[in-house]
N, C-alpha and C. Protein backbone atom coordinates (compact mmCIF):
# COMPACT_ATOMS: atom_id res chain seq x y z
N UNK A 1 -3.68 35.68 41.50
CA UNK A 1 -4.15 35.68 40.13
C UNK A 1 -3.11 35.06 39.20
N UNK A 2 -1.83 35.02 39.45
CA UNK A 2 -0.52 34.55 38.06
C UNK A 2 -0.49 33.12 38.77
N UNK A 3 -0.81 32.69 40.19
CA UNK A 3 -0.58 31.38 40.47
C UNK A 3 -1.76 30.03 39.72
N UNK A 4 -2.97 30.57 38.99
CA UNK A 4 -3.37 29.38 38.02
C UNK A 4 -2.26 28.32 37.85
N UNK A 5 -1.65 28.62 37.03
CA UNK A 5 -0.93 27.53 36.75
C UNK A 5 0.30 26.69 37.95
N UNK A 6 -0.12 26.85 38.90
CA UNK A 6 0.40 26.03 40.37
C UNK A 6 -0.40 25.60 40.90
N UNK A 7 0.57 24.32 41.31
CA UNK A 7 -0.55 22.93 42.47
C UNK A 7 -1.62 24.02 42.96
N UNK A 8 -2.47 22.98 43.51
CA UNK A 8 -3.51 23.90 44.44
C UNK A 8 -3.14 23.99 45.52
N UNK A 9 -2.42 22.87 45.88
CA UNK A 9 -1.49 22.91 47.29
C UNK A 9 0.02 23.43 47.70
N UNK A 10 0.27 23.69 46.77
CA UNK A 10 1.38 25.35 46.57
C UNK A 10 0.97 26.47 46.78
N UNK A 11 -0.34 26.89 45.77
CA UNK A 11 -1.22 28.18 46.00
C UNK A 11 -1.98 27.85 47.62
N UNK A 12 -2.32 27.03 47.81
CA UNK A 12 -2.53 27.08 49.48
C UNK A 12 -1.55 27.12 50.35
N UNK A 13 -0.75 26.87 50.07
CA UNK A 13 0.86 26.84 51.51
C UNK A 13 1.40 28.31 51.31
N UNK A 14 1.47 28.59 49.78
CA UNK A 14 1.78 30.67 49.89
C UNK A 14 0.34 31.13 50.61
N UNK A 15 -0.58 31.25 50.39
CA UNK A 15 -1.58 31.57 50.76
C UNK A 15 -1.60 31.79 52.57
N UNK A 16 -1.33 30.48 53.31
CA UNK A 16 -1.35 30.34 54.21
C UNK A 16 0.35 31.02 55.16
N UNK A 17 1.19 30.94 54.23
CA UNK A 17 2.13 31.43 54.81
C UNK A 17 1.85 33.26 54.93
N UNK A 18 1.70 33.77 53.46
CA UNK A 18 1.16 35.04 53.50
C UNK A 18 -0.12 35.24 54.68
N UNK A 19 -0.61 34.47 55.01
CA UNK A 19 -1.66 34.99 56.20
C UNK A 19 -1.25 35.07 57.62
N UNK A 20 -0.27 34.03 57.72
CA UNK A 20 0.58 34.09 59.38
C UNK A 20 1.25 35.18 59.55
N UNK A 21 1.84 35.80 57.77
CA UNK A 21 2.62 37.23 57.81
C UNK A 21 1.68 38.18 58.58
N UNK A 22 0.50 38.15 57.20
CA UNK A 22 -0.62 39.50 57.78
C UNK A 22 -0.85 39.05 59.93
N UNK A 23 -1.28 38.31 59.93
CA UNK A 23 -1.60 37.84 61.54
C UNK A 23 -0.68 38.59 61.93
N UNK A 24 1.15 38.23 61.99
CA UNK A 24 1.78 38.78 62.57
C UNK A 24 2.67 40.18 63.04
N UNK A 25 1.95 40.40 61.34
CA UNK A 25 2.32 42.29 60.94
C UNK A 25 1.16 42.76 62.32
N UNK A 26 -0.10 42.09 61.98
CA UNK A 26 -1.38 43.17 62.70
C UNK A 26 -0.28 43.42 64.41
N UNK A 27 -0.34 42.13 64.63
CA UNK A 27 0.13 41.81 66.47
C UNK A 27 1.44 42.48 66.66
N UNK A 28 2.08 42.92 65.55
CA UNK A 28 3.58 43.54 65.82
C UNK A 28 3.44 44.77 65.75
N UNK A 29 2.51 45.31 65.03
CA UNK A 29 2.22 46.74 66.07
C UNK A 29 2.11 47.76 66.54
N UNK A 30 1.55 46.76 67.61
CA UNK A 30 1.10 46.93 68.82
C UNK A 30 2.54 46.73 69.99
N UNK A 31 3.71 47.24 69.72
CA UNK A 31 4.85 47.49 70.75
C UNK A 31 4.68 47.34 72.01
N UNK A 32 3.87 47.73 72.60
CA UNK A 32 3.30 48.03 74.28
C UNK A 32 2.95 46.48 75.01
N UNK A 33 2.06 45.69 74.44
CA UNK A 33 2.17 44.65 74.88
C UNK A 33 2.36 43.24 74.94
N UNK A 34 3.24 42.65 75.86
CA UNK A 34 3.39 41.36 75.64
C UNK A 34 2.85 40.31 74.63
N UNK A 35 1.54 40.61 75.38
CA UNK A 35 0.83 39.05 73.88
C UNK A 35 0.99 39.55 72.81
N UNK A 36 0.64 40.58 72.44
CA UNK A 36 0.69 41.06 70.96
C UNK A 36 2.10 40.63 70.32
N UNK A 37 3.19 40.86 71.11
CA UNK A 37 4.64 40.67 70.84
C UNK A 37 4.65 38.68 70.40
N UNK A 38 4.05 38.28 71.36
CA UNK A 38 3.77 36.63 71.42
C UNK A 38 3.46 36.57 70.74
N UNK A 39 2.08 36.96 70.28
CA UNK A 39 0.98 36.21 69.42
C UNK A 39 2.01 36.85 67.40
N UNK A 40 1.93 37.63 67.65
CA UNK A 40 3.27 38.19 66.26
C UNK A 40 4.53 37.01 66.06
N UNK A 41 4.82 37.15 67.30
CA UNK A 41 6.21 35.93 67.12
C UNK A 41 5.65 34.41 66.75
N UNK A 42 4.45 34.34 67.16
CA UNK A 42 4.19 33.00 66.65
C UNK A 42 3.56 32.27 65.69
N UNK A 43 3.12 33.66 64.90
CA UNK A 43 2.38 34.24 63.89
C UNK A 43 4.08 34.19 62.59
N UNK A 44 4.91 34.62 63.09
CA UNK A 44 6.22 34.98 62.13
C UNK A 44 6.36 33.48 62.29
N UNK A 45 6.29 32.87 62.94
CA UNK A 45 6.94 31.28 63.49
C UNK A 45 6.31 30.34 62.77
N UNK A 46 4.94 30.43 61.95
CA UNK A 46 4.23 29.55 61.58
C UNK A 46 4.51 29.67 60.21
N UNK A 47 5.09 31.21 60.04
CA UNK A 47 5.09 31.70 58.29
C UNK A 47 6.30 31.12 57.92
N UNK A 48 7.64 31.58 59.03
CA UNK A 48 8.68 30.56 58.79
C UNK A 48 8.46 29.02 58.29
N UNK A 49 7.79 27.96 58.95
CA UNK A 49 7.39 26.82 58.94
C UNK A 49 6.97 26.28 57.77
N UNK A 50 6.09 27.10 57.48
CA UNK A 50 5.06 26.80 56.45
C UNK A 50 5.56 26.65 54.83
N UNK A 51 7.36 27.73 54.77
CA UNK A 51 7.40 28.53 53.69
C UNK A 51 8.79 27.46 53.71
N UNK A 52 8.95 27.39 55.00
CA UNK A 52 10.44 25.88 54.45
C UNK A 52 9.60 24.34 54.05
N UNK A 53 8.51 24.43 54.52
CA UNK A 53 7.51 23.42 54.18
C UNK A 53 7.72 22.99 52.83
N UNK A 54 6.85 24.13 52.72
CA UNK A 54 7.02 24.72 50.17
C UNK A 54 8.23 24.70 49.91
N UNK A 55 9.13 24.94 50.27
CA UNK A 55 10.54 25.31 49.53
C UNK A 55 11.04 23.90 49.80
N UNK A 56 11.16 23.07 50.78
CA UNK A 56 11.29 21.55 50.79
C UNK A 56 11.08 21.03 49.97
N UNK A 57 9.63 20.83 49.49
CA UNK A 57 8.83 20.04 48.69
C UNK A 57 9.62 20.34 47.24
N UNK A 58 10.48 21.09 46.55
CA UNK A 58 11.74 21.27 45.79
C UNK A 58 12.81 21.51 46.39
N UNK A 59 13.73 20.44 47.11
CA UNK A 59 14.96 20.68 47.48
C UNK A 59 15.42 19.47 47.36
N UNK A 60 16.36 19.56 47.40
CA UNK A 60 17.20 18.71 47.31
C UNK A 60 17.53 17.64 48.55
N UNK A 61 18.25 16.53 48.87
CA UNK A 61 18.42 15.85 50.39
C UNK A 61 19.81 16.35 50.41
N UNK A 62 20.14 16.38 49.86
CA UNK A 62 21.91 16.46 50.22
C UNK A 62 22.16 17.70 50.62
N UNK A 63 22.59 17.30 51.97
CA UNK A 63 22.50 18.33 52.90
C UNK A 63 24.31 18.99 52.83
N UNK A 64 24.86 17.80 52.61
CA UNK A 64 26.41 18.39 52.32
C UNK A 64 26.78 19.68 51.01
N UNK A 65 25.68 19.58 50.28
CA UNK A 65 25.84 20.80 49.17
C UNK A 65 26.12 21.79 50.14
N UNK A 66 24.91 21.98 50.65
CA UNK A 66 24.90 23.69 51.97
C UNK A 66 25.30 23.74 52.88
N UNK A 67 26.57 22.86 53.52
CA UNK A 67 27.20 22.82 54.09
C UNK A 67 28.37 24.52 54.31
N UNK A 68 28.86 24.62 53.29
CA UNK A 68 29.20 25.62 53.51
C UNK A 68 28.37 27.14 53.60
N UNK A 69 27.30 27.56 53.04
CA UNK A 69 26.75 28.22 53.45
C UNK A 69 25.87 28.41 54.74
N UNK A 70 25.90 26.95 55.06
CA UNK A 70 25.30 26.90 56.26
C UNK A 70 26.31 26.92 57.31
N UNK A 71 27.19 27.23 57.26
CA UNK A 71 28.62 27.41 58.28
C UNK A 71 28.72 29.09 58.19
N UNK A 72 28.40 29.93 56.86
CA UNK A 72 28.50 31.27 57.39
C UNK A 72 27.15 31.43 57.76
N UNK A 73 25.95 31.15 57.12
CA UNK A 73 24.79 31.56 58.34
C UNK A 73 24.97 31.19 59.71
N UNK A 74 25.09 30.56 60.37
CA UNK A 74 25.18 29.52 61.36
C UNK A 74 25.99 30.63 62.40
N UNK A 75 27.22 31.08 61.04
CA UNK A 75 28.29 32.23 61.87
C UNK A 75 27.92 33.50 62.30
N UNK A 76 26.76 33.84 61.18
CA UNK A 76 26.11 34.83 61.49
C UNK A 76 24.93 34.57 62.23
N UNK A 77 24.19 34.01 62.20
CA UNK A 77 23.22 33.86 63.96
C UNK A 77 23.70 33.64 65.16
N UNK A 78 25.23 32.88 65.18
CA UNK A 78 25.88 33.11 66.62
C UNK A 78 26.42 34.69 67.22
N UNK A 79 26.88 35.71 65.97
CA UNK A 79 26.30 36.87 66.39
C UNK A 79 25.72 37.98 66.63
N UNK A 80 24.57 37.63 65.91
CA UNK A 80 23.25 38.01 66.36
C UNK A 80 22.96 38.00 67.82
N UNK A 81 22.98 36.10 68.12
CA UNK A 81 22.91 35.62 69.51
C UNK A 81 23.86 36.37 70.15
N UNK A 82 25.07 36.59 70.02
CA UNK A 82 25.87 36.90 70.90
C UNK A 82 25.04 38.45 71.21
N UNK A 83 24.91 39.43 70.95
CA UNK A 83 24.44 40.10 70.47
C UNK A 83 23.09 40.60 71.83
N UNK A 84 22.45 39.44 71.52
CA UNK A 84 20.80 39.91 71.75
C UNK A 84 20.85 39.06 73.11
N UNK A 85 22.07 38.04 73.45
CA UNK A 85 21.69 37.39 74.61
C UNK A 85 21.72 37.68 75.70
N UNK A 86 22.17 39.00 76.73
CA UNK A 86 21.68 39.29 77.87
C UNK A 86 20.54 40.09 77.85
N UNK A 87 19.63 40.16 76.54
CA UNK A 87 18.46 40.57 77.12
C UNK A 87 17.10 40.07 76.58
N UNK A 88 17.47 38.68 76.15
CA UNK A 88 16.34 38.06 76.00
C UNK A 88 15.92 37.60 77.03
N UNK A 89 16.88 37.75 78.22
CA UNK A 89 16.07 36.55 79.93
C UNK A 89 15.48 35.69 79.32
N UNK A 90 13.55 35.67 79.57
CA UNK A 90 12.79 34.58 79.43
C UNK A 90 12.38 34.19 78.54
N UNK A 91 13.03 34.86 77.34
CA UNK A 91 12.46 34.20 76.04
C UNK A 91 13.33 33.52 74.87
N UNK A 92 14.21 33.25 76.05
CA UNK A 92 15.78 32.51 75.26
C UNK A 92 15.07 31.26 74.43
N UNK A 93 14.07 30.27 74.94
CA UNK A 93 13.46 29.15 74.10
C UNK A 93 12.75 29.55 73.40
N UNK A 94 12.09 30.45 73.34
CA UNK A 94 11.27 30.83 72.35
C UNK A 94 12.38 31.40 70.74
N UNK A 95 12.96 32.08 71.39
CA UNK A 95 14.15 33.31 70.31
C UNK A 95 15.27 32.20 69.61
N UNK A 96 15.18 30.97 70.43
CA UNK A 96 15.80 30.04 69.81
C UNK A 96 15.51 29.28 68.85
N UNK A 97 14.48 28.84 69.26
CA UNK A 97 13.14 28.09 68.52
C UNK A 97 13.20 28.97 67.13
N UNK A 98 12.93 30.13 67.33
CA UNK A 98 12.60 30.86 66.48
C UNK A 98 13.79 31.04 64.93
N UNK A 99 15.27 31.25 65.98
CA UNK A 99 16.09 31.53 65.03
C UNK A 99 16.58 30.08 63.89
N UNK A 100 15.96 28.82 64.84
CA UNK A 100 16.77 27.75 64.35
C UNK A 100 15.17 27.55 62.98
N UNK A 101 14.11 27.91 62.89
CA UNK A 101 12.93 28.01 62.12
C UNK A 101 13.16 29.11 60.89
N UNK A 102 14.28 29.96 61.64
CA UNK A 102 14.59 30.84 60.34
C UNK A 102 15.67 29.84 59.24
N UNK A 103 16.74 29.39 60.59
CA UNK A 103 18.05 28.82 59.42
C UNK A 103 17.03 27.58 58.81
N UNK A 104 16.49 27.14 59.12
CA UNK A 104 15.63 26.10 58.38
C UNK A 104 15.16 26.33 57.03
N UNK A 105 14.68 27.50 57.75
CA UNK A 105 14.09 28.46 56.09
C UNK A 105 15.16 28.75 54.69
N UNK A 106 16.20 28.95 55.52
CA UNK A 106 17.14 29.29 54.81
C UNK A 106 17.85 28.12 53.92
N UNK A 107 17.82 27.26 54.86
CA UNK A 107 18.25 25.81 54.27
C UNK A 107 17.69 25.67 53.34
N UNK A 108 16.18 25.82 53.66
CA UNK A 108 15.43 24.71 52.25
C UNK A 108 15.44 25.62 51.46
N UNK A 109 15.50 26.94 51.54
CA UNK A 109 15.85 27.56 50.23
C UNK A 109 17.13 27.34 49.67
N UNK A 110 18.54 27.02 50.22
CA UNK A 110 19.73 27.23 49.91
C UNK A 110 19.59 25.68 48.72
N UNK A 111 18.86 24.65 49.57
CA UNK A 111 18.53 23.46 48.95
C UNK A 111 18.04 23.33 47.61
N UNK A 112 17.49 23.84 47.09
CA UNK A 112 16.47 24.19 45.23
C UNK A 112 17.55 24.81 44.65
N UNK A 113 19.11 24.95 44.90
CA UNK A 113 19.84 24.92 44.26
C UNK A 113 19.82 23.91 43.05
N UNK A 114 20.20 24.30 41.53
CA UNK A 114 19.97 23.18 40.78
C UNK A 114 18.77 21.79 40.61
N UNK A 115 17.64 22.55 41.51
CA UNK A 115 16.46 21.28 41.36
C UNK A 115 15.47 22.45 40.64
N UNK A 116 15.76 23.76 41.05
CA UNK A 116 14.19 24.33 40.17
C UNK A 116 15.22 25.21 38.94
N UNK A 117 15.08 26.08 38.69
CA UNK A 117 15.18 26.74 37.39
C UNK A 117 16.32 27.87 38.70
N UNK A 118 17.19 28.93 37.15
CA UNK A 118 18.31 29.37 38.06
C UNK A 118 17.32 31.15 38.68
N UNK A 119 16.02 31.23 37.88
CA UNK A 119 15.46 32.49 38.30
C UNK A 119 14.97 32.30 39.51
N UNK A 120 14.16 31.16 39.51
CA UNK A 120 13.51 30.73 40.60
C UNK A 120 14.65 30.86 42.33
N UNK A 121 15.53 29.91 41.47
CA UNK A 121 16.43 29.63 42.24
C UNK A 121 16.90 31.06 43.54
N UNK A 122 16.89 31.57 42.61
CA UNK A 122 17.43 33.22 43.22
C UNK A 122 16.89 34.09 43.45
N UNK A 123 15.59 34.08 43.13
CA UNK A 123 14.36 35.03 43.66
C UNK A 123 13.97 34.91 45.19
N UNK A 124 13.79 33.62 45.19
CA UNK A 124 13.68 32.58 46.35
C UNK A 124 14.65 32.97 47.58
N UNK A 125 16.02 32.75 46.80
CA UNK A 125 17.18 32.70 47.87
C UNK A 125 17.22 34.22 48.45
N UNK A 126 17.28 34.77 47.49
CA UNK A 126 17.29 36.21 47.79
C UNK A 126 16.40 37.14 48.94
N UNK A 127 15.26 36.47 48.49
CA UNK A 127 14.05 36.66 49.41
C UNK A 127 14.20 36.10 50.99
N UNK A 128 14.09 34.89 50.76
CA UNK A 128 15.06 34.41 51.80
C UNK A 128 16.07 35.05 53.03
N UNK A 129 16.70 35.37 52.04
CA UNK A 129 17.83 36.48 52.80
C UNK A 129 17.42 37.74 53.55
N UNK A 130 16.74 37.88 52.45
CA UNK A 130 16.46 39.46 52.98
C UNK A 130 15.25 39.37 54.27
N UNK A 131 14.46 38.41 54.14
CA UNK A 131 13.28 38.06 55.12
C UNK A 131 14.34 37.94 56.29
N UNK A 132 15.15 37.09 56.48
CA UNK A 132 16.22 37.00 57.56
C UNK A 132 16.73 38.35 58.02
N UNK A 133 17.52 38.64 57.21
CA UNK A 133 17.96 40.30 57.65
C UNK A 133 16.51 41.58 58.17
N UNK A 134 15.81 40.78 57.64
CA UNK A 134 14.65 41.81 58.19
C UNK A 134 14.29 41.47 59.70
N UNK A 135 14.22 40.12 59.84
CA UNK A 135 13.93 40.12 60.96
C UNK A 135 15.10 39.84 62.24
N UNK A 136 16.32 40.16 61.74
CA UNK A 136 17.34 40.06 62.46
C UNK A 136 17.39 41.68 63.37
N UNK A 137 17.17 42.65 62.17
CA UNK A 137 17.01 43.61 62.67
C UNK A 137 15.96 44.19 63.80
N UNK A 138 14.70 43.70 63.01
CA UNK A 138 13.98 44.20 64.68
C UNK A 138 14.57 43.37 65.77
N UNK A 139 14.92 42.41 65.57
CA UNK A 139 15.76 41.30 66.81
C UNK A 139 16.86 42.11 67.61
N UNK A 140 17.61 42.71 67.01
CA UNK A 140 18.39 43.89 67.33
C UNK A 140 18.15 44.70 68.11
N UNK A 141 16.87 44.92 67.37
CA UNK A 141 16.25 46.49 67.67
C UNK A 141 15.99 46.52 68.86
N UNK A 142 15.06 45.10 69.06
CA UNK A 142 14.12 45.25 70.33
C UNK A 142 15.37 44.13 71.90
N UNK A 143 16.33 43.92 71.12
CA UNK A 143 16.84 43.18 72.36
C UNK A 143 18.14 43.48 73.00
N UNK A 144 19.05 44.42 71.80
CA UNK A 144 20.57 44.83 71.96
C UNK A 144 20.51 46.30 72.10
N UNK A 145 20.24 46.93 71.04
CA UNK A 145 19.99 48.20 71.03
C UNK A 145 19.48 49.14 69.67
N UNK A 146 18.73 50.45 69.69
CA UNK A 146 18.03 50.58 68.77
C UNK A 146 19.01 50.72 67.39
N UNK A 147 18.19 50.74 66.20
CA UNK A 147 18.53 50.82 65.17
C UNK A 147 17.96 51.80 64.72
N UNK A 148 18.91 52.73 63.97
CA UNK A 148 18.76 53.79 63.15
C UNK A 148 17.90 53.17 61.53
N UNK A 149 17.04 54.22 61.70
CA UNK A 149 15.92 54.04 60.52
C UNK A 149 15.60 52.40 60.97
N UNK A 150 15.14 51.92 62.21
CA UNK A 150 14.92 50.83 62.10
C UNK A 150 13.79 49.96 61.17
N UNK A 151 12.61 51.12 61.26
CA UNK A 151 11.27 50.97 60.46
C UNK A 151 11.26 50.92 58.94
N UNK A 152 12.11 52.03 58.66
CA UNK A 152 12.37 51.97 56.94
C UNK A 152 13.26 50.84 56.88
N UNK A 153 13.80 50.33 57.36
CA UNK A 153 14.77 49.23 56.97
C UNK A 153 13.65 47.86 57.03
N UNK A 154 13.46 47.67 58.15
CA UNK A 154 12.76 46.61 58.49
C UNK A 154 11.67 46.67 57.57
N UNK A 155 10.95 47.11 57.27
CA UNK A 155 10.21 47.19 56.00
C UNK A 155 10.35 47.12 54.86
N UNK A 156 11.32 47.50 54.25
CA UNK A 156 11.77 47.50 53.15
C UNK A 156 13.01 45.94 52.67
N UNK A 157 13.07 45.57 53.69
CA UNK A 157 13.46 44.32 53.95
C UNK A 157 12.55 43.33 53.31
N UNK A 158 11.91 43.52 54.39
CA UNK A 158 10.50 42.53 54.68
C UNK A 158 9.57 42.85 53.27
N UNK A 159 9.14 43.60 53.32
CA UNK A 159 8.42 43.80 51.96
C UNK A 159 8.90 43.30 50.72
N UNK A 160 10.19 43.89 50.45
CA UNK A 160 10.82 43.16 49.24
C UNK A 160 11.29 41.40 48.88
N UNK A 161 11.37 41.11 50.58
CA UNK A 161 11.69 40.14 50.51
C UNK A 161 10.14 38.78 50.04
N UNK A 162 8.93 39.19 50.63
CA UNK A 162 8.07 38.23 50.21
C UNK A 162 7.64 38.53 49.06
N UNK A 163 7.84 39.95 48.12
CA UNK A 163 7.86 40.15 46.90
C UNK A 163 8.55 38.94 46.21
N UNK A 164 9.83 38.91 46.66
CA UNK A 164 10.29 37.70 45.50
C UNK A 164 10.45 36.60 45.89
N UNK A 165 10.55 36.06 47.11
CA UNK A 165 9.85 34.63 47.69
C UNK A 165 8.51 34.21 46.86
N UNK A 166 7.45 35.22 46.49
CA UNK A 166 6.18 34.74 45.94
C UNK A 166 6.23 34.55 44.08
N UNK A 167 7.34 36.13 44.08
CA UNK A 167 7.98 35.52 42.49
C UNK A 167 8.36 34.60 41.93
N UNK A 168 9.43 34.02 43.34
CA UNK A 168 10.07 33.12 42.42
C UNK A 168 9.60 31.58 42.51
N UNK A 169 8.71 31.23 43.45
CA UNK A 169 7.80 30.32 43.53
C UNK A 169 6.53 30.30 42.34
N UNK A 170 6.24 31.31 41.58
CA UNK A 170 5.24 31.40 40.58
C UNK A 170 6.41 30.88 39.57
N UNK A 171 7.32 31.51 39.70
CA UNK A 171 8.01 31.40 38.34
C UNK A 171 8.69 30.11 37.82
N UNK A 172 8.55 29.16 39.41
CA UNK A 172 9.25 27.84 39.43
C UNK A 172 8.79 26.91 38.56
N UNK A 173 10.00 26.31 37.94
CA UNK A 173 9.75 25.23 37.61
C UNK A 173 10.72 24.07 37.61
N UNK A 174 10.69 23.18 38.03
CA UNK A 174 11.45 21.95 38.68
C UNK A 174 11.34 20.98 38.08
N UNK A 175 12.93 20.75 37.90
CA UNK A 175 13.54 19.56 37.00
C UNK A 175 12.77 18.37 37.52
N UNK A 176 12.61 17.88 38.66
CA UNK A 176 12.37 16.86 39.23
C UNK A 176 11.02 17.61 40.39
N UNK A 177 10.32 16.22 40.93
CA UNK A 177 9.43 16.67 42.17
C UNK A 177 9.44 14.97 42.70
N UNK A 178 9.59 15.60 44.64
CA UNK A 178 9.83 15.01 44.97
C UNK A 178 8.68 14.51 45.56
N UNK A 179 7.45 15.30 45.81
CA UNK A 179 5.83 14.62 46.86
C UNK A 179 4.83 14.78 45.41
């Protein structure tokens, strides 16, 4: 309803990213079995995609700005990985795939530095973040070892975090556009 005043093809890429969420909330669960675990992960995998897609379409090219933040993320998914890697076995390409779809995410948000507005800017990033930490944790949860209050966390993560991912994309507005 507050997105009127956004492309139609903005309000369709949140739209569509928010639906790979719902897809992948339903399939996640369901704990007990495999596909459900799959079909969730690839369901989170498309929302990732979709949402560095949008956040691209305001970023910046210069990739040397986020250079340094992308050296402590980078530091922090190696241990994560370190972390979760003797018990991913067979789903090391997939969990990879997956994590390098998150730093992506992260990128093109770190990227709308100075191209959209400084609220935007940080609603976004923030969200961002916290979507990461949310799903670092069940990553944890389900591959190293459990996490205390894993559910209230992971939720409250996650929830807050597409709260202001969707904020601060309504609220955007950009000096420049690049498509």
């Amino acid at each position: 309803m507050n997105s009127s005043q956004r492309q139609k093809k903005e309000r369709e890429t949140i739209i569509i990213a928010l639906f790979f969420l719902l897809i992948g909330d339903m399939f996640l669960l369901e704990e007990s079995r495999f596909y459900h675990f799959s079909l969730g992960f690839i369901a989170f995998l498309l929302a990732n995609i979709t949402y560095s897609y949008l956040l691209y379409r305001s970023a910046h090219n210069e990739v040397k700005k986020s250079i340094p933040f992308l050296i402590i993320v980078v530091i922090y998914f190696l241990v994560v990985y370190y972390l979760i890697y003797d018990k991913i076995q067979g789903n090391f390409i997939p969990v990879t795939v997956y994590l390098f779809a998150v730093l992506n995410m992260m990128q093109s948000a770190c990227l709308r530095h100075k191209v959209v507005n400084n609220k935007s800017f940080y609603l976004v990033f923030t969200g961002a973040l916290l979507f990461m930490i949310s799903q670092n944790i069940f990553a944890i949860n389900m591959f190293y070892k459990p996490v205390p209050y894993k559910d209230i966390l992971i939720i409250l993560f996650y929830g807050l975090s597409q709260l202001l991912i969707v904020q601060g994309i309504l609220v955007e507005q950009k000096k420049f556009r690049r498509f």
